[in-house]
Protein backbone atom coordinates (compact mmCIF):
# COMPACT_ATOMS: atom_id res chain seq x y z
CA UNK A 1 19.06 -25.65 5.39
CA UNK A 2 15.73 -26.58 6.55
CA UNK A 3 12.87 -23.78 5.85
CA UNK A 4 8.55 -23.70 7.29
CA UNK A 5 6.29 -22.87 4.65
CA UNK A 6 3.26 -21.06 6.02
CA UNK A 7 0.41 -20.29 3.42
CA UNK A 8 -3.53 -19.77 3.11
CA UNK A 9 -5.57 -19.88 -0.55
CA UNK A 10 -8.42 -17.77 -1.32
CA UNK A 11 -11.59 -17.37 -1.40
CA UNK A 12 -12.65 -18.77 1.10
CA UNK A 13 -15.35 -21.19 1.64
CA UNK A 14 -16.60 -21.92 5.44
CA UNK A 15 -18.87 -24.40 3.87
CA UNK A 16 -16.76 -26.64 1.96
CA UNK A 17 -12.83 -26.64 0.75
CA UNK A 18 -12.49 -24.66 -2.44
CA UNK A 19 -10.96 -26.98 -5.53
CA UNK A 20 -7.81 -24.81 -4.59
CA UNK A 21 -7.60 -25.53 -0.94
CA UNK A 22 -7.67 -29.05 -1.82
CA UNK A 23 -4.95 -29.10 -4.37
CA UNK A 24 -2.94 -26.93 -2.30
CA UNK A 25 -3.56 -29.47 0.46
CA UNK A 26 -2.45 -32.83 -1.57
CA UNK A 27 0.94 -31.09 -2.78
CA UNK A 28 2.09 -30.78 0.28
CA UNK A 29 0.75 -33.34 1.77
CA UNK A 30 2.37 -35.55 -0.89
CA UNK A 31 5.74 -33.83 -0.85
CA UNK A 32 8.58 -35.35 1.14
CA UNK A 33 8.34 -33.04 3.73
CA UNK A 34 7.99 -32.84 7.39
CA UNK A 35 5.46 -31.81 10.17
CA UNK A 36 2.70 -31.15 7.40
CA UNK A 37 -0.22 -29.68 9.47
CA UNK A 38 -2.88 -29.06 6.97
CA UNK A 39 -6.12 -26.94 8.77
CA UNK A 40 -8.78 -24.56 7.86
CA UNK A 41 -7.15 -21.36 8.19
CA UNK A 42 -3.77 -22.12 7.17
CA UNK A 43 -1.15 -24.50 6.64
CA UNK A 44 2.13 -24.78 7.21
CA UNK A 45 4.83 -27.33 6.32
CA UNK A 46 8.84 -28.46 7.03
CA UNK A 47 11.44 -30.01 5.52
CA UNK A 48 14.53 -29.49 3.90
CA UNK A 49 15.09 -26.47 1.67
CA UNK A 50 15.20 -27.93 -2.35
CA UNK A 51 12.09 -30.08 -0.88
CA UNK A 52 10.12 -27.01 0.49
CA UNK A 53 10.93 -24.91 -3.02
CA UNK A 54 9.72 -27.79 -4.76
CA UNK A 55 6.41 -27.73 -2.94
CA UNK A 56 6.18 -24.21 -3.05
CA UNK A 57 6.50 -23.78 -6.91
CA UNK A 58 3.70 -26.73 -7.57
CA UNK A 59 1.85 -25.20 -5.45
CA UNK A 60 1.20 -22.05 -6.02
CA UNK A 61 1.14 -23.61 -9.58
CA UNK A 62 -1.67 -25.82 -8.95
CA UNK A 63 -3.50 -23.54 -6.65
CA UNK A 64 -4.22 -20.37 -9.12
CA UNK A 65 -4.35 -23.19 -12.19
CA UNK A 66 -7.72 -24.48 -9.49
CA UNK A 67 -9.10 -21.25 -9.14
CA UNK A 68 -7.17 -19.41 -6.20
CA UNK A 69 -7.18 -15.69 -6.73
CA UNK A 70 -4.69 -15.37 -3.93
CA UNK A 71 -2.33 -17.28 -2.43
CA UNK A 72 -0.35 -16.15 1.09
CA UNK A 73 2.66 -17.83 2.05
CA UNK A 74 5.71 -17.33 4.26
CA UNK A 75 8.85 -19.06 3.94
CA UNK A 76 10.79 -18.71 7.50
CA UNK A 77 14.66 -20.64 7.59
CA UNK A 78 14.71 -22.43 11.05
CA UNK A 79 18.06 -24.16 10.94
CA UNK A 80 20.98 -25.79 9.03
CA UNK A 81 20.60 -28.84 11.01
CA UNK A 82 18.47 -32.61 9.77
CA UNK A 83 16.29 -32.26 12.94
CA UNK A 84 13.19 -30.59 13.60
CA UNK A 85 12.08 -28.22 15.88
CA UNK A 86 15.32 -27.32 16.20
CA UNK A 87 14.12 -23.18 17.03
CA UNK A 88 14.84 -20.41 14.10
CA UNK A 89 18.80 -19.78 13.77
């Protein structure tokens, strides 16, 4: 099963990342994942599902032990299949 992790950290800072954005932003950039797009507003991230869980649980982890007081995130299954972009199933 491959899953999309969507997710945002707060407070926000239009000035500079937050400690939080930037942890949240190196564990999944340094997961083995897929399709990591990492931006100001959100972030979202692909891969298979033990993978994604992983990344998930360190994380949110990492993020509130940085100073997030909130943490969004949506976890969306797009397909059983190795490939992606494969469309949700």
């Amino acid at each position: 099963m491959r899953l999309r992790v969507e997710f945002t950290t707060e407070p926000f800072d239009l000035d500079e990342a937050p400690q939080h954005a930037v942890v949240a932003r190196d564990v999944v950039q340094g997961a083995d994942l897929d399709a990591v797009d990492v931006g100001p507003f959100g972030n979202t991230a692909e891969g298979e599902a033990d993978r994604v869980l992983t990344a998930v649980d360190a994380l949110l982890r990492k993020a509130l032990a940085a100073g997030a007081t909130r943490v969004s995130l949506q976890v969306n299954v797009i397909g059983e299949g190795a490939g992606a972009g494969e469309g949700d199933k």
